[in-house]
N, C-alpha and C. Protein backbone atom coordinates (compact mmCIF):
# COMPACT_ATOMS: atom_id res chain seq x y z
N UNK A 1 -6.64 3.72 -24.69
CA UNK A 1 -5.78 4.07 -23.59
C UNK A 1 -5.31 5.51 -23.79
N UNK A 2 -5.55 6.37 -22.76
CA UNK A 2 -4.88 7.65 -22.62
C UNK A 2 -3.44 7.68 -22.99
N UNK A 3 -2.99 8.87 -23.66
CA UNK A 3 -1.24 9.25 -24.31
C UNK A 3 -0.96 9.86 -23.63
N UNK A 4 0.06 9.86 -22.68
CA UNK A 4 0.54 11.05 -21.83
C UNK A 4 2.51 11.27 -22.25
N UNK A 5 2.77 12.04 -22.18
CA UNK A 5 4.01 12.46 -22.46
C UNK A 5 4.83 12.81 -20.48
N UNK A 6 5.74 12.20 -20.06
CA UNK A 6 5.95 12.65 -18.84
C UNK A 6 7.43 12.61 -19.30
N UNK A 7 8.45 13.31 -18.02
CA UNK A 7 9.98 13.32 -18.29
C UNK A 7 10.33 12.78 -17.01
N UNK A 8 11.50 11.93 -16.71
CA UNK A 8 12.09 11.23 -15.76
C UNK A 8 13.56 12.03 -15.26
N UNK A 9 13.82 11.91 -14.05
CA UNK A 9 14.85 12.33 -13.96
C UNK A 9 16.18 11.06 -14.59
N UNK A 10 17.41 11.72 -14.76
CA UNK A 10 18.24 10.72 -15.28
C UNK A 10 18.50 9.27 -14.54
N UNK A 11 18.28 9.41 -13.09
CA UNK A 11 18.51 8.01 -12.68
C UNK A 11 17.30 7.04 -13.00
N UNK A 12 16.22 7.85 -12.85
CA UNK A 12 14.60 6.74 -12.69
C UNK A 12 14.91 6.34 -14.00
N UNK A 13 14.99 7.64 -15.31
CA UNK A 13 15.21 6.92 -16.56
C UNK A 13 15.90 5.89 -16.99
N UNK A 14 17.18 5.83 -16.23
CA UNK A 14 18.10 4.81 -16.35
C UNK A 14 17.50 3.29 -15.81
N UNK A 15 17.22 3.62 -15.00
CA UNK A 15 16.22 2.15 -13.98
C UNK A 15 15.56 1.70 -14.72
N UNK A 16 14.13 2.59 -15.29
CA UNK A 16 13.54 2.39 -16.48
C UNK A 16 13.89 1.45 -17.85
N UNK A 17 15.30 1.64 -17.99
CA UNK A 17 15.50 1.44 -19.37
C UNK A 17 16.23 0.11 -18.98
N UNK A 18 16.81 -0.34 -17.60
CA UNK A 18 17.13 -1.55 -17.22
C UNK A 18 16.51 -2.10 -17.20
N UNK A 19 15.67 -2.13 -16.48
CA UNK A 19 14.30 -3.06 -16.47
C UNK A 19 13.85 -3.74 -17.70
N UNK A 20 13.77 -2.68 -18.61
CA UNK A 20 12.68 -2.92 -19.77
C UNK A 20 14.40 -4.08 -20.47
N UNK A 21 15.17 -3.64 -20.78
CA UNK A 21 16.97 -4.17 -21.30
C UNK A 21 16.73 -5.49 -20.44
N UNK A 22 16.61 -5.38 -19.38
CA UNK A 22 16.40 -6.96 -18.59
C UNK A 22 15.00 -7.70 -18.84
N UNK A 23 14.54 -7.40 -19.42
CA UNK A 23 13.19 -8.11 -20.27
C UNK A 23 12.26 -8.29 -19.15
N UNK A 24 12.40 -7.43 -18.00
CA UNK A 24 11.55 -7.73 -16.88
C UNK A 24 9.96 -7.19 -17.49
N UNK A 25 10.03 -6.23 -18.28
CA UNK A 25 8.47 -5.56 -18.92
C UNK A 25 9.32 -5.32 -20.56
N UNK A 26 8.28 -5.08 -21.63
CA UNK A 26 8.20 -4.97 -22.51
C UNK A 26 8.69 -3.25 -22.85
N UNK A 27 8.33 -2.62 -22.23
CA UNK A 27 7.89 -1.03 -22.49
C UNK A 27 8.23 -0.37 -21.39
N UNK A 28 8.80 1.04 -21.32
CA UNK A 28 8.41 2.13 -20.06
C UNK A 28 7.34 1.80 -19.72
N UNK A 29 6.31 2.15 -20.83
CA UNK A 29 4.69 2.49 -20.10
C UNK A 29 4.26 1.02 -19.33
N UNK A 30 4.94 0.08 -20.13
CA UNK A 30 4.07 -1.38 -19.21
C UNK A 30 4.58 -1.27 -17.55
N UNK A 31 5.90 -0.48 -17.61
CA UNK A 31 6.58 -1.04 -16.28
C UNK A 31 5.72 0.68 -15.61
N UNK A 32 5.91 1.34 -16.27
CA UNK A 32 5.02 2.69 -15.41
C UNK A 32 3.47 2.17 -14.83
N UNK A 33 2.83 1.72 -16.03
CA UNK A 33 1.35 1.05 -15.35
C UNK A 33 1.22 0.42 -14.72
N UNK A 34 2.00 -1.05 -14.21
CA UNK A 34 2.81 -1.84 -13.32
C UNK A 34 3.06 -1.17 -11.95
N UNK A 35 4.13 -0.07 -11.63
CA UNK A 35 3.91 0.51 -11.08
C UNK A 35 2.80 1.11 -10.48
N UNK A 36 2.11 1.90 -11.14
CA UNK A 36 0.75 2.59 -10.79
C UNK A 36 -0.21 1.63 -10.05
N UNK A 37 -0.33 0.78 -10.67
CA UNK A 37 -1.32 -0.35 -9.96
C UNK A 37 -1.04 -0.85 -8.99
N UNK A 38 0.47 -1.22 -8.74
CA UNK A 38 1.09 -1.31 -7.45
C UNK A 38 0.89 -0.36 -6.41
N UNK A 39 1.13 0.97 -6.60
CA UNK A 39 0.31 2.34 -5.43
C UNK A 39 -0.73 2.15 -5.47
N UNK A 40 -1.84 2.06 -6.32
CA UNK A 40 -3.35 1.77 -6.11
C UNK A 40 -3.61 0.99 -5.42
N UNK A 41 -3.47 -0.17 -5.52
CA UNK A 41 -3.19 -1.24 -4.29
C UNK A 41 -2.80 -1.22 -2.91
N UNK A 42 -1.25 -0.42 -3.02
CA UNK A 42 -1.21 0.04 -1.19
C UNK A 42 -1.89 0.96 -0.70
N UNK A 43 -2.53 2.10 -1.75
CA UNK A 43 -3.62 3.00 -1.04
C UNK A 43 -4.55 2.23 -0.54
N UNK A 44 -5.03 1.12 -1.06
CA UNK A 44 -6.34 0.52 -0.85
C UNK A 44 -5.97 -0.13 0.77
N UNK A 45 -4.81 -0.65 1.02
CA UNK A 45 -4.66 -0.98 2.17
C UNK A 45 -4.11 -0.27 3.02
N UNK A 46 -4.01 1.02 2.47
CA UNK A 46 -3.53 2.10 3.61
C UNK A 46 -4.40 2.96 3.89
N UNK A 47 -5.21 3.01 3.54
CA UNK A 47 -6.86 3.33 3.29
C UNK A 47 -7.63 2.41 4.83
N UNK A 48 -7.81 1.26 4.21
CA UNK A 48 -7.95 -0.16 5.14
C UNK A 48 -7.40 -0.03 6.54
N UNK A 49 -6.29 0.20 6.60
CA UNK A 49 -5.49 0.57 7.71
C UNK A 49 -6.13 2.04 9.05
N UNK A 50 -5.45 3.12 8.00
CA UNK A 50 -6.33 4.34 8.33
C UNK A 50 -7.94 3.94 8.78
N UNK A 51 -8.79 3.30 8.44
CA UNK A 51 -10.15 3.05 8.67
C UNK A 51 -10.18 2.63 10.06
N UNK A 52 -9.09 1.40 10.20
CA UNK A 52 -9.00 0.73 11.24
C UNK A 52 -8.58 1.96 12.57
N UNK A 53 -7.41 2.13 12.60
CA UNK A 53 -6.92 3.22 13.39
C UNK A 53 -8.11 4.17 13.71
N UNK A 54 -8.64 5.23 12.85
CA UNK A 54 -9.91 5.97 13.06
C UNK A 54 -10.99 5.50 14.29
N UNK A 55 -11.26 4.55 13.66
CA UNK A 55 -12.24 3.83 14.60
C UNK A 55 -11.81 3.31 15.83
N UNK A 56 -10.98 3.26 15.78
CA UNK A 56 -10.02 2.56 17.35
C UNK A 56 -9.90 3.80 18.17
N UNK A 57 -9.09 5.02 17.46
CA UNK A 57 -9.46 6.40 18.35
C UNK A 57 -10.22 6.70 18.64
N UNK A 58 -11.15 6.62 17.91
CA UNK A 58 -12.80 6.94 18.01
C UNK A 58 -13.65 6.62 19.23
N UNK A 59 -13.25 5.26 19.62
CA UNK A 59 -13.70 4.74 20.37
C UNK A 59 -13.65 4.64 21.88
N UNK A 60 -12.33 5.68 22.08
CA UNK A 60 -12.46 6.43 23.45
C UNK A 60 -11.50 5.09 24.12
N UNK A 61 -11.27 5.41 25.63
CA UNK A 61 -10.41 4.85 26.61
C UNK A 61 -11.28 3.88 27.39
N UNK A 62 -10.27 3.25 27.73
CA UNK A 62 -10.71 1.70 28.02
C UNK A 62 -10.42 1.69 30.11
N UNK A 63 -11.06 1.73 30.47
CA UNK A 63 -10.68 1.39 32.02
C UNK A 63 -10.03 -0.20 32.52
N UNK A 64 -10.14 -1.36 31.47
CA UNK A 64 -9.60 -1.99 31.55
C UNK A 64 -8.20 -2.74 31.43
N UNK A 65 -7.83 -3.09 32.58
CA UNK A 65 -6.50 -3.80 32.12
C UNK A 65 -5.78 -4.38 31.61
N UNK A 66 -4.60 -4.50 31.19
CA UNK A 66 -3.61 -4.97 30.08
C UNK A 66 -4.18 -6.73 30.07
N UNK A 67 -4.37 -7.34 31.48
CA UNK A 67 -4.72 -8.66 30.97
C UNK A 67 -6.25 -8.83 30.58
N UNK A 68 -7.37 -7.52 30.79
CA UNK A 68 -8.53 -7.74 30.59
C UNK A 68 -8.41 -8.21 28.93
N UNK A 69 -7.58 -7.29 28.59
CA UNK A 69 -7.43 -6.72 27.52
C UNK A 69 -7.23 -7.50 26.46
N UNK A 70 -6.19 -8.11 27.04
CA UNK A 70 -5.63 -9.43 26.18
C UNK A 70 -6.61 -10.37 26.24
N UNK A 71 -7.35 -10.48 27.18
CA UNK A 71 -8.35 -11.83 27.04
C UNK A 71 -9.27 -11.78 26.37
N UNK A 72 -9.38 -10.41 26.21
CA UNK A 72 -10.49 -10.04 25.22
C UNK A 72 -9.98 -10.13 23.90
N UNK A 73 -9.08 -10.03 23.64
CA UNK A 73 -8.46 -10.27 22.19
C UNK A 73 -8.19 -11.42 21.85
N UNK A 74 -7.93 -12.13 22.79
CA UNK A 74 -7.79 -13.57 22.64
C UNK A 74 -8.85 -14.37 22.17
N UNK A 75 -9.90 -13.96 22.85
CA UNK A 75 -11.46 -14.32 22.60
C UNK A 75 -11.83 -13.75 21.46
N UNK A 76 -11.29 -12.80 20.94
CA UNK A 76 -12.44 -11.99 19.57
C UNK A 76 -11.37 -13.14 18.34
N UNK A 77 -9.86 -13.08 18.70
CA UNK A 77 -8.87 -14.25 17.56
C UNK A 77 -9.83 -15.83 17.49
N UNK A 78 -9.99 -16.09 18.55
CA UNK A 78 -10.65 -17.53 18.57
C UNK A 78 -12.12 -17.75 18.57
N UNK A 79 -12.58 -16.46 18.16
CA UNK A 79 -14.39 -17.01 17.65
C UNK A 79 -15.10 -16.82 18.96
């Protein structure tokens, strides 16, 4: 595992050192990696997201109406 040396400001440090005092993680670094993996994760679905959106712009304007619209969604939810 990579050694990195980082500095916290005084409140995060303090949070930090609760956490770990409340036996919620073992270590800074367990609750920092914890963390990290937690953002990796919402990138992946904000990523996911963004993909979605893209392609929806992408796809230009619809001449159809609000109830075409819905029926069509209704139909793509139910197979």
């Amino acid at each position: 595992m990579a050694r990195q040396s980082i500095s916290f400001t005084k409140p995060n440090d303090e949070w930090l050192k609760t956490q770990v005092d409340n036996q919620e993680y073992s270590s800074k670094s367990e609750l920092v990696n914890d963390l990290i993996r937690q953002a990796r994760s919402q990138q992946v679905q904000i990523d996911w997201i963004k993909s979605k959106l893209d392609k929806a712009e992408n796809s230009g304007f619809t001449s159809d109406t609000k109830s075409e619209i819905l029926k069509q969604s209704k139909a793509n939810l139910n197979g």
